[in-house]
N, C-alpha and C. Protein backbone atom coordinates (compact mmCIF):
# COMPACT_ATOMS: atom_id res chain seq x y z
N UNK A 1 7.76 16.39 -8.17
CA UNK A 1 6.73 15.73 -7.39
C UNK A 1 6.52 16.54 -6.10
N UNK A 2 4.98 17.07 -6.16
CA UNK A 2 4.54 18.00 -4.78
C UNK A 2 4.92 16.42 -3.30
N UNK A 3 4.67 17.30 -2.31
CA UNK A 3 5.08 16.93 -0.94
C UNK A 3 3.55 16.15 -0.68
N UNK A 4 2.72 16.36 -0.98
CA UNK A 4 1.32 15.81 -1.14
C UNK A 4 1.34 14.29 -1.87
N UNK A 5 1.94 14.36 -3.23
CA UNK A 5 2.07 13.20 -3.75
C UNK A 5 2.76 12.10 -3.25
N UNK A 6 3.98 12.52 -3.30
CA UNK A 6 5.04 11.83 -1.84
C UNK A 6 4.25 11.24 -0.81
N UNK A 7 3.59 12.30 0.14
CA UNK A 7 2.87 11.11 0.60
C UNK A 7 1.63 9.99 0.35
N UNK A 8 1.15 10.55 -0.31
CA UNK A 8 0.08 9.81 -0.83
C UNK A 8 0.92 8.53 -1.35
N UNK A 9 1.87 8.92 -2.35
CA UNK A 9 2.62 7.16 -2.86
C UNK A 9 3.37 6.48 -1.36
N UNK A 10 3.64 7.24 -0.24
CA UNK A 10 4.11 6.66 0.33
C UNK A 10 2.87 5.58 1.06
N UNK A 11 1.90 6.15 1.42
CA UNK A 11 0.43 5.37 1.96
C UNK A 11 -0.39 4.89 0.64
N UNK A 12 0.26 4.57 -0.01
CA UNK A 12 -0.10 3.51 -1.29
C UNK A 12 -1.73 4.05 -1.93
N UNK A 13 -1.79 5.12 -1.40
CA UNK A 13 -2.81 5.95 -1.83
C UNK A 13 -2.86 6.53 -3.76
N UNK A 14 -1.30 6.41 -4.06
CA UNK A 14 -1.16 7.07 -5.31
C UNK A 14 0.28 5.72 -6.17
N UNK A 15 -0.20 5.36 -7.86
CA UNK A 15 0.61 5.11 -8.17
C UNK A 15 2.19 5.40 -8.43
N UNK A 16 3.22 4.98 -8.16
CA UNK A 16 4.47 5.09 -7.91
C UNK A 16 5.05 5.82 -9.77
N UNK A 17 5.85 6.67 -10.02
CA UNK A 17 6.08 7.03 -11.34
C UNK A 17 6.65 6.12 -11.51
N UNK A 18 6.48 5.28 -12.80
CA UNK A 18 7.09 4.07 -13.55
C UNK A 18 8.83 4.85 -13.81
N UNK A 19 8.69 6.37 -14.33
CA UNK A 19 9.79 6.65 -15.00
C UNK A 19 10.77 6.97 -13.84
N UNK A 20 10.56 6.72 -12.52
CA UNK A 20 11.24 7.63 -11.20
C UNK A 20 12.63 6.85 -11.07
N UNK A 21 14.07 7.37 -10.98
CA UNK A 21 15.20 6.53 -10.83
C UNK A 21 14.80 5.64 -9.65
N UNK A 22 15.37 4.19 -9.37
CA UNK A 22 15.09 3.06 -8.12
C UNK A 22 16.15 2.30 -7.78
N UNK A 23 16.71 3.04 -6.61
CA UNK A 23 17.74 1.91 -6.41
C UNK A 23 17.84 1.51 -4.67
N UNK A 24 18.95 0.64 -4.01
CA UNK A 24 18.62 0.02 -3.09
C UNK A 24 18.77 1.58 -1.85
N UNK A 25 19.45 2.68 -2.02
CA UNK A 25 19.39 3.58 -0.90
C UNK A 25 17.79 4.64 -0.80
N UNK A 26 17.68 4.76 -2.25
CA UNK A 26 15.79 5.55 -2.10
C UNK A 26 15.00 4.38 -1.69
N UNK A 27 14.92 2.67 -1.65
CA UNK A 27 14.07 2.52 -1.29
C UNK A 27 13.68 2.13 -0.25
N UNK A 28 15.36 2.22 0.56
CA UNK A 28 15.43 1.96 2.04
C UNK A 28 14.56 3.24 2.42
N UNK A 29 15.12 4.47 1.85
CA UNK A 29 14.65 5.52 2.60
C UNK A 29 13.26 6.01 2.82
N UNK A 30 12.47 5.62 1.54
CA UNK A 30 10.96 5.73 0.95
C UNK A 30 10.57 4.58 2.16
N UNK A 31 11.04 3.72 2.60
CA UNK A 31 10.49 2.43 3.81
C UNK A 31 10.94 3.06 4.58
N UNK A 32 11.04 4.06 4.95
CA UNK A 32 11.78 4.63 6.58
C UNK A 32 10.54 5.49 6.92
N UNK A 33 10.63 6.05 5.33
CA UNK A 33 9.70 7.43 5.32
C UNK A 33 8.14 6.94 5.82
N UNK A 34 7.83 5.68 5.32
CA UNK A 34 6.48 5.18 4.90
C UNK A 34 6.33 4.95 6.30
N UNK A 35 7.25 3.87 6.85
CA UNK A 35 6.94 3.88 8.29
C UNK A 35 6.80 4.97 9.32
N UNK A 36 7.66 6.12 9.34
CA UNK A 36 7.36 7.05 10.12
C UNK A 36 6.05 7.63 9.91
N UNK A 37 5.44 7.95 8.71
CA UNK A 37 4.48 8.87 8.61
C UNK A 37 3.26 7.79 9.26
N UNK A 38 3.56 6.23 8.92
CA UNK A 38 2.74 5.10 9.91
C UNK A 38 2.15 5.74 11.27
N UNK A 39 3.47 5.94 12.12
CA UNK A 39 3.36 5.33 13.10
C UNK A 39 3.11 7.08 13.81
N UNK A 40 3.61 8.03 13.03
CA UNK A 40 3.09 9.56 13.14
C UNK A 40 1.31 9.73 13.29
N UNK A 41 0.88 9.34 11.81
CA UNK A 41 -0.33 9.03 11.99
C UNK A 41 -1.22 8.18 13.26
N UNK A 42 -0.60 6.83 13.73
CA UNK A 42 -1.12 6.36 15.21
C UNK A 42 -1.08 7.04 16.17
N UNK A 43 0.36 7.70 16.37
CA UNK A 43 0.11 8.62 17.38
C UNK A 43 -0.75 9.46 17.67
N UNK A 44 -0.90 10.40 16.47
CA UNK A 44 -2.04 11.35 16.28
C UNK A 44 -3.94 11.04 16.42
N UNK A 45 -3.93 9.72 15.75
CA UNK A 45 -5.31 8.89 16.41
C UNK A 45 -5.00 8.51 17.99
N UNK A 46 -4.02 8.47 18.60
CA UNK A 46 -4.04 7.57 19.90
C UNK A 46 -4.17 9.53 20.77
N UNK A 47 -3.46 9.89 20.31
CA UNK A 47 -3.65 11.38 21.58
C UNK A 47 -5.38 12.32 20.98
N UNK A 48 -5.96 12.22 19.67
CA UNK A 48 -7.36 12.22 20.40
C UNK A 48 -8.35 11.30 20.58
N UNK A 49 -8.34 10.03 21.01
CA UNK A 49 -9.11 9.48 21.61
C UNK A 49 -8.74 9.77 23.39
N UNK A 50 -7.07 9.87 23.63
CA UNK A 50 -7.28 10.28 24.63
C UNK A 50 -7.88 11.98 25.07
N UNK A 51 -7.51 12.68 24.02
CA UNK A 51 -8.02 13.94 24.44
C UNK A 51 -9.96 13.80 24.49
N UNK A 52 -10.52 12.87 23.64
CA UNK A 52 -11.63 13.11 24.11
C UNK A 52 -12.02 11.87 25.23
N UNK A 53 -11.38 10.95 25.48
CA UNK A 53 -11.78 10.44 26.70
C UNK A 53 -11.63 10.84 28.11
N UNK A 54 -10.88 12.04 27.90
CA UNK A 54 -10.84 12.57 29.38
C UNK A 54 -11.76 13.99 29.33
């Protein structure tokens, strides 16, 4: 699985492989992951609205 897909399933953009092993430490980590790239992404909208409001 490309680094592209990954994220895309992580932003629910792409179905999850039915056949992928699932247990309770990947899916803590896949929810760690999902949130960071969250809150990566806000950041990145919040510094250019400020770059173009000033």
């Amino acid at each position: 699985m490309s680094i592209r897909d990954q994220i895309l399933t992580y932003l629910y953009l792409k179905k999850r492989d039915p056949n992928a092993p699932l247990n309770t430490n990947i899916r803590l980590m896949h929810g760690m992951n999902r949130i960071s790239i969250f809150i990566f992404l806000i950041a990145i909208i919040v510094m250019i609205v400020r770059l173009f409001r000033h």
